[in-house]
PDB file of N, CA and C in Angstrom:
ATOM      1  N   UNK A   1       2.180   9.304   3.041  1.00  0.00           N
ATOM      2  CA  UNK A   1       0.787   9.088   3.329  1.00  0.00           C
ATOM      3  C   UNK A   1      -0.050   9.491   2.114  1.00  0.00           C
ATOM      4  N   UNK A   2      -1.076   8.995   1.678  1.00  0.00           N
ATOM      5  CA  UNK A   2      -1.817   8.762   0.827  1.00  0.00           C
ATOM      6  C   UNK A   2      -3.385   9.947   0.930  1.00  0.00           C
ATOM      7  N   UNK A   3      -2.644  10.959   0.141  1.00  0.00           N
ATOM      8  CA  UNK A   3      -3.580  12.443   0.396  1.00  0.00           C
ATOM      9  C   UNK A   3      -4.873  12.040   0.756  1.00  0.00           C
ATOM     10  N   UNK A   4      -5.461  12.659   2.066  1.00  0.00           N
ATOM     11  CA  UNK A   4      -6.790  12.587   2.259  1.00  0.00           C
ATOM     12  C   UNK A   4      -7.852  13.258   1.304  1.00  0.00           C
ATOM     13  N   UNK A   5      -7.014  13.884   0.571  1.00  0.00           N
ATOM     14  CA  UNK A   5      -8.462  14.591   0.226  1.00  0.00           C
ATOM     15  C   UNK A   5      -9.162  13.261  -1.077  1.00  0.00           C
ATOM     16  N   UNK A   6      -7.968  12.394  -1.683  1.00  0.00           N
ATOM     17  CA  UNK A   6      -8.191  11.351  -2.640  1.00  0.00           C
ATOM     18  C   UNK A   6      -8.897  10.500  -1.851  1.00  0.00           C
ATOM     19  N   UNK A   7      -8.480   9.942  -1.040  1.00  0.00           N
ATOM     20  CA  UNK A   7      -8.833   8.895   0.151  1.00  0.00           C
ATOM     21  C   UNK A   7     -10.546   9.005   0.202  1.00  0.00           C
ATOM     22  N   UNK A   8     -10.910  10.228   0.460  1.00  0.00           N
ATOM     23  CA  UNK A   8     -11.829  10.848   1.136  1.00  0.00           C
ATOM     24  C   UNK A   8     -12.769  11.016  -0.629  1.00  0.00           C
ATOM     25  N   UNK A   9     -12.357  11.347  -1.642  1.00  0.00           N
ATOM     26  CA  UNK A   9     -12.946  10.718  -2.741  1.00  0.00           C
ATOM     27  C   UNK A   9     -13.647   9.692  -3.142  1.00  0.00           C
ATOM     28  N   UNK A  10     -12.366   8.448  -2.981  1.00  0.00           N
ATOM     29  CA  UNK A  10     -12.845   6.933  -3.002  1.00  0.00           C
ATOM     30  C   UNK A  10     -13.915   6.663  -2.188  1.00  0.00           C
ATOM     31  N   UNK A  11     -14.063   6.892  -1.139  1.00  0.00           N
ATOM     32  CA  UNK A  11     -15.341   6.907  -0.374  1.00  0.00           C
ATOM     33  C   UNK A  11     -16.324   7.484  -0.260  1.00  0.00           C
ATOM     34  N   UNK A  12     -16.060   8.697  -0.970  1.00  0.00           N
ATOM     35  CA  UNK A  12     -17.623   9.325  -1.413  1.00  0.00           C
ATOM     36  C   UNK A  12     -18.093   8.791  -2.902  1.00  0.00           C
ATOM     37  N   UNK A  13     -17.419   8.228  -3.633  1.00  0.00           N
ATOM     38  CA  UNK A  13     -18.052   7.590  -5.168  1.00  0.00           C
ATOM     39  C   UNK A  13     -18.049   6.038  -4.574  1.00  0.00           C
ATOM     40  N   UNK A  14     -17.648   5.541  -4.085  1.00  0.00           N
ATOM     41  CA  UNK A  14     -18.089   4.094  -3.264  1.00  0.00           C
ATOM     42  C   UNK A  14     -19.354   3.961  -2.723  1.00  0.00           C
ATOM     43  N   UNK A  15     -19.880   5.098  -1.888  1.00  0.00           N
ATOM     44  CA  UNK A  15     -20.807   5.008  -1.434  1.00  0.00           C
ATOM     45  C   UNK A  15     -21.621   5.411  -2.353  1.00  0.00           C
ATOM     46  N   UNK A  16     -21.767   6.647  -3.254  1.00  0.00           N
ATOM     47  CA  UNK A  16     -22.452   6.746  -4.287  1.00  0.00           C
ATOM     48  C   UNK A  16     -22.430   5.734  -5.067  1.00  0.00           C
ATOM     49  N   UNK A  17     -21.977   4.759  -5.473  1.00  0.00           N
ATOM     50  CA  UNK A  17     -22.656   3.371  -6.360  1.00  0.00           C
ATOM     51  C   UNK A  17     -22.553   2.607  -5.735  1.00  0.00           C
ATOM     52  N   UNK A  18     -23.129   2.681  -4.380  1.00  0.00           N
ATOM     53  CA  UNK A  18     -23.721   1.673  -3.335  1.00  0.00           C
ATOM     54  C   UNK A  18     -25.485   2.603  -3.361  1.00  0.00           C
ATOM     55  N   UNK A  19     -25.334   3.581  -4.009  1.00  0.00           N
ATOM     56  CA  UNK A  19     -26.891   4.319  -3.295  1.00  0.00           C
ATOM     57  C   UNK A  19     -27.479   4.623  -4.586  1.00  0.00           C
ATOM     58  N   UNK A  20     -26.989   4.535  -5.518  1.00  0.00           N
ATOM     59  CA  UNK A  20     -27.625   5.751  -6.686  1.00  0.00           C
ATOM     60  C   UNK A  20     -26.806   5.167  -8.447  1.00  0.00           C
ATOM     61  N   UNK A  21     -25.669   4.582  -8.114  1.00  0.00           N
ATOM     62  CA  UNK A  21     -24.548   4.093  -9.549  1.00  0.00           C
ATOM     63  C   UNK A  21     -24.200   5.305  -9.456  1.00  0.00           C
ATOM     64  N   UNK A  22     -23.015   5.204 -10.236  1.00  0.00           N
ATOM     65  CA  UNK A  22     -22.100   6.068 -10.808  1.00  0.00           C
ATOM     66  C   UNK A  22     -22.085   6.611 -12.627  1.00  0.00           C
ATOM     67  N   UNK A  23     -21.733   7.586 -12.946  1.00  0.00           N
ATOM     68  CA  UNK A  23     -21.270   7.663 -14.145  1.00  0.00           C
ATOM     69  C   UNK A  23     -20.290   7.187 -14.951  1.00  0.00           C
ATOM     70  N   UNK A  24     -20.044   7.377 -16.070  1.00  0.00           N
ATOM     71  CA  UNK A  24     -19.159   6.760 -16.977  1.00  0.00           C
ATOM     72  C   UNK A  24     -18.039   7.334 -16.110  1.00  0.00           C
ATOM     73  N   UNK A  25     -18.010   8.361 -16.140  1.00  0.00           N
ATOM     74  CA  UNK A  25     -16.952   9.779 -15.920  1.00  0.00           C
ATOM     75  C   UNK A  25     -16.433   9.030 -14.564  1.00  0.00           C
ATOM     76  N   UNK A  26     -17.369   9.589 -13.492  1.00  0.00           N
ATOM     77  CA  UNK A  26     -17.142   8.825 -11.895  1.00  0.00           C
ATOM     78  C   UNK A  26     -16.514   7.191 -12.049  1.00  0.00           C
ATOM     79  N   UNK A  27     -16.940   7.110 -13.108  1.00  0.00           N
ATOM     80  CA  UNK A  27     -16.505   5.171 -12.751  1.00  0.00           C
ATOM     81  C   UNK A  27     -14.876   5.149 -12.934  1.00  0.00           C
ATOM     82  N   UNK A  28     -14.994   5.863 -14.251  1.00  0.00           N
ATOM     83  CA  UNK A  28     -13.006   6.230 -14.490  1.00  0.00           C
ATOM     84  C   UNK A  28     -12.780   6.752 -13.426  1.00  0.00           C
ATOM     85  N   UNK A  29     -13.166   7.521 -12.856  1.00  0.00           N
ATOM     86  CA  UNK A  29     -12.293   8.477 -11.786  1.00  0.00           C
ATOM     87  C   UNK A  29     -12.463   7.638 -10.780  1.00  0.00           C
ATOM     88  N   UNK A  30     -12.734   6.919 -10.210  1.00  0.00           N
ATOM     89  CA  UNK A  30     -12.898   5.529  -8.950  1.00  0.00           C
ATOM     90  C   UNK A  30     -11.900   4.437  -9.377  1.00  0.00           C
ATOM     91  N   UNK A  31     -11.647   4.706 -10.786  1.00  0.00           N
ATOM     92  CA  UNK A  31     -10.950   3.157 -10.892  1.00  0.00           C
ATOM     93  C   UNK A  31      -9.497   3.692 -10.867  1.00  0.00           C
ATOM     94  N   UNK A  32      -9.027   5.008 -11.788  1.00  0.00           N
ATOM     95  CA  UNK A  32      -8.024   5.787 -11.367  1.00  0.00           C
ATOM     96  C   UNK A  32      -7.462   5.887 -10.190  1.00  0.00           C
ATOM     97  N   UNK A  33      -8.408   6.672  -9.623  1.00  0.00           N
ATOM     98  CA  UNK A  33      -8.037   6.893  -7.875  1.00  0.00           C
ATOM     99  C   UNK A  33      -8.052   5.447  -7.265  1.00  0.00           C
ATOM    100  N   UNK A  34      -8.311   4.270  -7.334  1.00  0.00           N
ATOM    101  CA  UNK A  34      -8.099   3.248  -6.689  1.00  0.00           C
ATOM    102  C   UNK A  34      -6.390   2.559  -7.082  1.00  0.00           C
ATOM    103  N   UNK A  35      -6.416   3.134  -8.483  1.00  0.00           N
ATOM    104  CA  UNK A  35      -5.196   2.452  -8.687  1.00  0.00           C
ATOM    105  C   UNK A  35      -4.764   2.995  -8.103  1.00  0.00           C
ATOM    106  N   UNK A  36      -4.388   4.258  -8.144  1.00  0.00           N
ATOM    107  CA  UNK A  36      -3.210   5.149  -7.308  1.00  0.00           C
ATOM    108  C   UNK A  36      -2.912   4.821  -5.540  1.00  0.00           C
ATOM    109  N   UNK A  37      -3.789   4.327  -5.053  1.00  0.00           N
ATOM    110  CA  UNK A  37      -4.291   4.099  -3.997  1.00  0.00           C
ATOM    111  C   UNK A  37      -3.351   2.619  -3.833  1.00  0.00           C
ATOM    112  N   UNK A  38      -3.786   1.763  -4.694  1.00  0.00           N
ATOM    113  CA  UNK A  38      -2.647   0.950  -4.277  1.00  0.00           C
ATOM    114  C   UNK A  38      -1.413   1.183  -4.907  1.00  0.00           C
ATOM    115  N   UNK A  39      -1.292   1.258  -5.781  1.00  0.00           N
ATOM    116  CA  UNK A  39       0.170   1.510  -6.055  1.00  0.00           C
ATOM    117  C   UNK A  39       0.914   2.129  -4.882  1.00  0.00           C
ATOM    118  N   UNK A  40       0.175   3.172  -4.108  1.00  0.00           N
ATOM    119  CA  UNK A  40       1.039   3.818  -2.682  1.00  0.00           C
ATOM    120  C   UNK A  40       1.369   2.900  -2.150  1.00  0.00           C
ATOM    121  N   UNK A  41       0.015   1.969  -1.917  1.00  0.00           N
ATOM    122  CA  UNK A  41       0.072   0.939  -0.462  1.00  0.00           C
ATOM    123  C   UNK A  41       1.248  -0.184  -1.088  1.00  0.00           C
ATOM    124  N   UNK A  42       0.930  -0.213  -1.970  1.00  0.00           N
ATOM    125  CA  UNK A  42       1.974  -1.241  -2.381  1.00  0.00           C
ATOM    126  C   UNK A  42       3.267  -1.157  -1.926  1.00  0.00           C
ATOM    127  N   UNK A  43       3.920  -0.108  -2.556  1.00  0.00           N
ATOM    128  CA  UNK A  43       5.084   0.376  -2.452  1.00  0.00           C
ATOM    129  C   UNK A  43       5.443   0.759  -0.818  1.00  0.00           C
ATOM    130  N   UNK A  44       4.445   1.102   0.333  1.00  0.00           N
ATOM    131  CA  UNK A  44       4.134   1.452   1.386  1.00  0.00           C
ATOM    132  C   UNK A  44       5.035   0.549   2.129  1.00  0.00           C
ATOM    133  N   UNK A  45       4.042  -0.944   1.664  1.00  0.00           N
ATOM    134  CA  UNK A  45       3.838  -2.128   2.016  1.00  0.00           C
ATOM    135  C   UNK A  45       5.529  -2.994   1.679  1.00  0.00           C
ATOM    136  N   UNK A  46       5.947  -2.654   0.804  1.00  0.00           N
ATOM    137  CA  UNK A  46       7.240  -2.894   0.652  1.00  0.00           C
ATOM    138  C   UNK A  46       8.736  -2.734   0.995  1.00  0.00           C
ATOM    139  N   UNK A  47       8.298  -1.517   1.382  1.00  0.00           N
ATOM    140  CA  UNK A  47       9.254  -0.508   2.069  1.00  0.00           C
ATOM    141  C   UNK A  47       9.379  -1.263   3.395  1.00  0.00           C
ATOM    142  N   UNK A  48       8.087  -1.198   4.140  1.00  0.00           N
ATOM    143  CA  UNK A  48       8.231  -1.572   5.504  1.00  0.00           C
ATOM    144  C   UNK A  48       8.483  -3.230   5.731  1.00  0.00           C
ATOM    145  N   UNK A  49       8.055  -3.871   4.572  1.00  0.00           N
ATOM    146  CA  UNK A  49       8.300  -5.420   4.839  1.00  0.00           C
ATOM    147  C   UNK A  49      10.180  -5.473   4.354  1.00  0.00           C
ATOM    148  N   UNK A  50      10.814  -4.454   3.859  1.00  0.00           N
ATOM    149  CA  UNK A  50      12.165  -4.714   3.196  1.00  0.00           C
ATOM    150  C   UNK A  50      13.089  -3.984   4.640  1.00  0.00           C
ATOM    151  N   UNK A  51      12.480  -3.596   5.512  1.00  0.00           N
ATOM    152  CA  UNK A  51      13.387  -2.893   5.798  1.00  0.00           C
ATOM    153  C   UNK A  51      12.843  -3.238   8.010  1.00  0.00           C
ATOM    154  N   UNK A  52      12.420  -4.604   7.738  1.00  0.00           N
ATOM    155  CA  UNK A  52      11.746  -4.985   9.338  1.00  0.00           C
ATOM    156  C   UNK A  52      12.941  -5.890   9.820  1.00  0.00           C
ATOM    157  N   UNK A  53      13.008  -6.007  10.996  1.00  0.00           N
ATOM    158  CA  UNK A  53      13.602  -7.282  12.114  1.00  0.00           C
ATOM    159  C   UNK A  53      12.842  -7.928  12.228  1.00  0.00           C
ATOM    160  N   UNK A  54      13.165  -8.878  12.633  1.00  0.00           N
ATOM    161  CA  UNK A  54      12.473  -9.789  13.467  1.00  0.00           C
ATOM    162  C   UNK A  54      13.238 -10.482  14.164  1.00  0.00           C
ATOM    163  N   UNK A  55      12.624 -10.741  15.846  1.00  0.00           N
ATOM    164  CA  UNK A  55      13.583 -11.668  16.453  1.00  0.00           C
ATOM    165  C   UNK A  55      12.684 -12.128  17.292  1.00  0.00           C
ATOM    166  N   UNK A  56      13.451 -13.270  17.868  1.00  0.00           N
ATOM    167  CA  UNK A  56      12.140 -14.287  18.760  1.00  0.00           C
ATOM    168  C   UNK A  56      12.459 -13.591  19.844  1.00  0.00           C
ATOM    169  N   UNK A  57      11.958 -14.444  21.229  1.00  0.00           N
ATOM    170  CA  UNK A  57      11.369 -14.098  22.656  1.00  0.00           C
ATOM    171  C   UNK A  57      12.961 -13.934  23.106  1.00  0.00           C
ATOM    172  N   UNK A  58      14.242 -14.703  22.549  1.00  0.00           N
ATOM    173  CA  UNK A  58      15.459 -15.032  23.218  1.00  0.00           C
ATOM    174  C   UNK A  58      16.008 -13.856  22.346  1.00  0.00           C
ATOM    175  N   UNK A  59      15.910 -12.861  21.558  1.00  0.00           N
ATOM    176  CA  UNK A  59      16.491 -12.486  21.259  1.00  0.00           C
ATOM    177  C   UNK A  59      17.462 -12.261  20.006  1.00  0.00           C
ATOM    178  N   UNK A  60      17.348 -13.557  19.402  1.00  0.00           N
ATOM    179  CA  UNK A  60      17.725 -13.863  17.917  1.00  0.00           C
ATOM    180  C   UNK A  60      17.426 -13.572  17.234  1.00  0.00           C
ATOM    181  N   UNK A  61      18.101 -12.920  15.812  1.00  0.00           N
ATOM    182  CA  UNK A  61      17.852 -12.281  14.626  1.00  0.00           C
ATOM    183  C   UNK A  61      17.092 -13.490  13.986  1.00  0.00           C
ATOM    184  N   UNK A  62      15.862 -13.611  13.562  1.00  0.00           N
ATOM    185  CA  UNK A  62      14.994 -15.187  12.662  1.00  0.00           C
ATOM    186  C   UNK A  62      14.131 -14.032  11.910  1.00  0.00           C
ATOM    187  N   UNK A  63      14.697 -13.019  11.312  1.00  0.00           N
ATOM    188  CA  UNK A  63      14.649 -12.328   9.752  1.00  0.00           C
ATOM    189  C   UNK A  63      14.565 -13.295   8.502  1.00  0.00           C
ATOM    190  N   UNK A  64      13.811 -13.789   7.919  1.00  0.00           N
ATOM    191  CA  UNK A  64      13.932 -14.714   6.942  1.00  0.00           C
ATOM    192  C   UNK A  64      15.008 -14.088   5.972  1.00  0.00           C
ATOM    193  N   UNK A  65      15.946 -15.248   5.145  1.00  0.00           N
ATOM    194  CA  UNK A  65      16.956 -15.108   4.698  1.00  0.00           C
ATOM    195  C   UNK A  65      16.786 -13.877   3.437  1.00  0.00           C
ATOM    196  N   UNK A  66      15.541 -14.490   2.958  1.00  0.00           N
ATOM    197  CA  UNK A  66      14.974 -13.370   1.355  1.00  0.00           C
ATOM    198  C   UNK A  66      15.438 -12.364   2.000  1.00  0.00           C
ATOM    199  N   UNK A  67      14.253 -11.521   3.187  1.00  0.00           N
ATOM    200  CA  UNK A  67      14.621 -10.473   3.280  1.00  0.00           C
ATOM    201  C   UNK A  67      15.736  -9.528   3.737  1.00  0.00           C
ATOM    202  N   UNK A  68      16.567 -10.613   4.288  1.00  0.00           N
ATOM    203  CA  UNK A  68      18.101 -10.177   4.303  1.00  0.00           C
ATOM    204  C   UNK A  68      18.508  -9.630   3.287  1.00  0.00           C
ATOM    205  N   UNK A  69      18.441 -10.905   1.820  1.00  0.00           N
ATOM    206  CA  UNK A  69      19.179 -10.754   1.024  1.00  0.00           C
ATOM    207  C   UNK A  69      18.810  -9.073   0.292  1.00  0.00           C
ATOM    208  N   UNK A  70      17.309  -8.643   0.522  1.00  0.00           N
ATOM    209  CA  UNK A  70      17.070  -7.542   0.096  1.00  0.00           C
ATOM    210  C   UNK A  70      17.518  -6.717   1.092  1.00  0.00           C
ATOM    211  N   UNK A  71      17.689  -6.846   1.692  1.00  0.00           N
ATOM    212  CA  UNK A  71      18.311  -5.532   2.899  1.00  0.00           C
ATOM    213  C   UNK A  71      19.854  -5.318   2.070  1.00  0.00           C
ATOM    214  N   UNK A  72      20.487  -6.314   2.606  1.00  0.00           N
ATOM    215  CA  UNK A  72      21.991  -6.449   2.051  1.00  0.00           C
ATOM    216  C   UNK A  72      22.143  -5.812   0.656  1.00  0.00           C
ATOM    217  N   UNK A  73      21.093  -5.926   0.052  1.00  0.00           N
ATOM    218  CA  UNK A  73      21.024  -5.590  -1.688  1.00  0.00           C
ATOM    219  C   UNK A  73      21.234  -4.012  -1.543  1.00  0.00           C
ATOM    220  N   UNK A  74      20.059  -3.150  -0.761  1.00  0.00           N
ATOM    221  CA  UNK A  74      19.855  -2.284  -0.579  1.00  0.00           C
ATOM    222  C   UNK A  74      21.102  -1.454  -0.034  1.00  0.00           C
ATOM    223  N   UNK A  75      21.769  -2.112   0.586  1.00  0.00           N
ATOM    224  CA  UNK A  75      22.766  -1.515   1.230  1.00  0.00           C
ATOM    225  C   UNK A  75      24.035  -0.973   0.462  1.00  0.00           C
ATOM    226  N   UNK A  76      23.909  -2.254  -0.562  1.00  0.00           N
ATOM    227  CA  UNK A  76      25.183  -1.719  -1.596  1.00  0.00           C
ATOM    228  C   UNK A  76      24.925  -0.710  -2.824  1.00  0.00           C
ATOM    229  N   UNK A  77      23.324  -0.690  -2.545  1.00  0.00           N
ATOM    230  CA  UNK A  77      23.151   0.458  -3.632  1.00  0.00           C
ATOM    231  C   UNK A  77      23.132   1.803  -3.290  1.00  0.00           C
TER     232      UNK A  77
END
């Protein structure tokens, strides 16, 4: 999970250059902390799409093949 206290950053300098602009300083530190922010989600986001089922109403594995092949990948490493 993606530290609140950063989280809770991004949204206080968001809203500050929605009310007032930001500084040079603040603007780096918003664009920093945003990267970091996704880079988590990214990787978040990857994890859970590499490692899902899926099956219809009957019961059948209809996992698209890609992400098999990354499961299977994963497995031998």
């Amino acid at each position: 999970m993606f530290p609140t206290n950063k989280l809770n950053r991004i949204n206080e300098l968001a809203k500050k250059k929605k009310e007032h602009g930001l500084t040079d300083e603040e603007g780096k530190e918003q664009t920093k902390l945003r990267a970091e922010y996704l880079k988590h989600f990214r990787s978040t986001m990857v994890n859970t799409i590499e490692n899902v089922k899926i099956y219809d109403p009957n019961g059948t594995d209809v996992t698209p093949e890609k992400v098999k092949a990354i499961q299977n990948k994963k497995k031998l490493h």
